[in-house]
Protein backbone atom coordinates (compact mmCIF):
# COMPACT_ATOMS: atom_id res chain seq x y z
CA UNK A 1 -2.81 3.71 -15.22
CA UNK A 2 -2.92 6.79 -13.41
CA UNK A 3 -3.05 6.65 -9.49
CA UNK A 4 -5.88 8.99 -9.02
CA UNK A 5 -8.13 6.60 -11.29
CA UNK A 6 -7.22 3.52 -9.44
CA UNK A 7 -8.18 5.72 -6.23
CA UNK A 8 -11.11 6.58 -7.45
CA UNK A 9 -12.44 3.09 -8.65
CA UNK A 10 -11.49 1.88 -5.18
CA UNK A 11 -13.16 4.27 -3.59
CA UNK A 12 -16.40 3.36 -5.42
CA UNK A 13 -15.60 -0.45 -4.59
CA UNK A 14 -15.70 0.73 -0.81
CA UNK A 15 -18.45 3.04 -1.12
CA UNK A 16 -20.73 0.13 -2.47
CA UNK A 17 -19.51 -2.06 0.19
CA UNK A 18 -17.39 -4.56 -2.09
CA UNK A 19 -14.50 -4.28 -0.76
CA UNK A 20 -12.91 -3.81 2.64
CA UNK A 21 -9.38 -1.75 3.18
CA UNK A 22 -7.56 -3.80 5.84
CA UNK A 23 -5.07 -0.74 6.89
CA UNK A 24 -5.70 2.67 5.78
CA UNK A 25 -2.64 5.11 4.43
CA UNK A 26 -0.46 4.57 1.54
CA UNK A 27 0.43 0.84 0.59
CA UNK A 28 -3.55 -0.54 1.72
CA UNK A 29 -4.36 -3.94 1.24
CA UNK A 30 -7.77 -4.67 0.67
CA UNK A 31 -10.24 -7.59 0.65
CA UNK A 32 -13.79 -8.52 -0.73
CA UNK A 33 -16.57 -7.28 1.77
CA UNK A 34 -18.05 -10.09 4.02
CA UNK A 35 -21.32 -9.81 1.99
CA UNK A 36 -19.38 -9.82 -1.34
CA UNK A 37 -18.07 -12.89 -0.33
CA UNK A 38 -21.50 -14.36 0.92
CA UNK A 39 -22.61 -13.00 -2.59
CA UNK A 40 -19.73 -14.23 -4.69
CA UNK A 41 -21.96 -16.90 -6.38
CA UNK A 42 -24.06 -14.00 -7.74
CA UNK A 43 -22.22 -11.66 -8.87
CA UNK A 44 -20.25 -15.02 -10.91
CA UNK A 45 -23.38 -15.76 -12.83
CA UNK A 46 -23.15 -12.33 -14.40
CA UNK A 47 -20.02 -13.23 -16.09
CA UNK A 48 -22.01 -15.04 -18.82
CA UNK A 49 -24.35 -11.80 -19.55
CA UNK A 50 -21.63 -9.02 -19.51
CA UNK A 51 -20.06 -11.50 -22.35
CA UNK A 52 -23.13 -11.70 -24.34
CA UNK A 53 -23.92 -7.98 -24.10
CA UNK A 54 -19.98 -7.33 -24.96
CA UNK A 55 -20.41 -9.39 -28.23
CA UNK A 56 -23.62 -7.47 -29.09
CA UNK A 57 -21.26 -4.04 -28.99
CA UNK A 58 -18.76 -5.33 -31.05
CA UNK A 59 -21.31 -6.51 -33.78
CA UNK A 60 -23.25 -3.55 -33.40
CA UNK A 61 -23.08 -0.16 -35.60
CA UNK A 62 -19.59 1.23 -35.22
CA UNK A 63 -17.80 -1.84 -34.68
């Protein structure tokens, strides 16, 4: 995977406050936000949904 897409997901991780970089510069770690971690339950109990609306594409026209 190209480095500028992985940038450029992070950067919308960080923009919607789901992550946290711990050092800035080339080689940055980074962390779930505090509030995606106070979240985590909820955004877990979408797993089940994403699944069911995945199997819907793949049965749907095209697949």
């Amino acid at each position: 995977m190209d480095y500028k897409t992985i940038s450029h997901h992070i950067n919308i991780l960080m923009e919607n406050g789901l992550i946290t970089q711990a050092k800035p510069g080339y080689g940055a770690v980074y962390f779930l936000s505090d509030e995606m971690e106070a979240d985590y339950s909820h955004f877990e109990e979408q797993f089940p949904l994403a699944e069911k609306s995945k199997n819907k594409v793949k049965g749907g026209v095209g697949a």
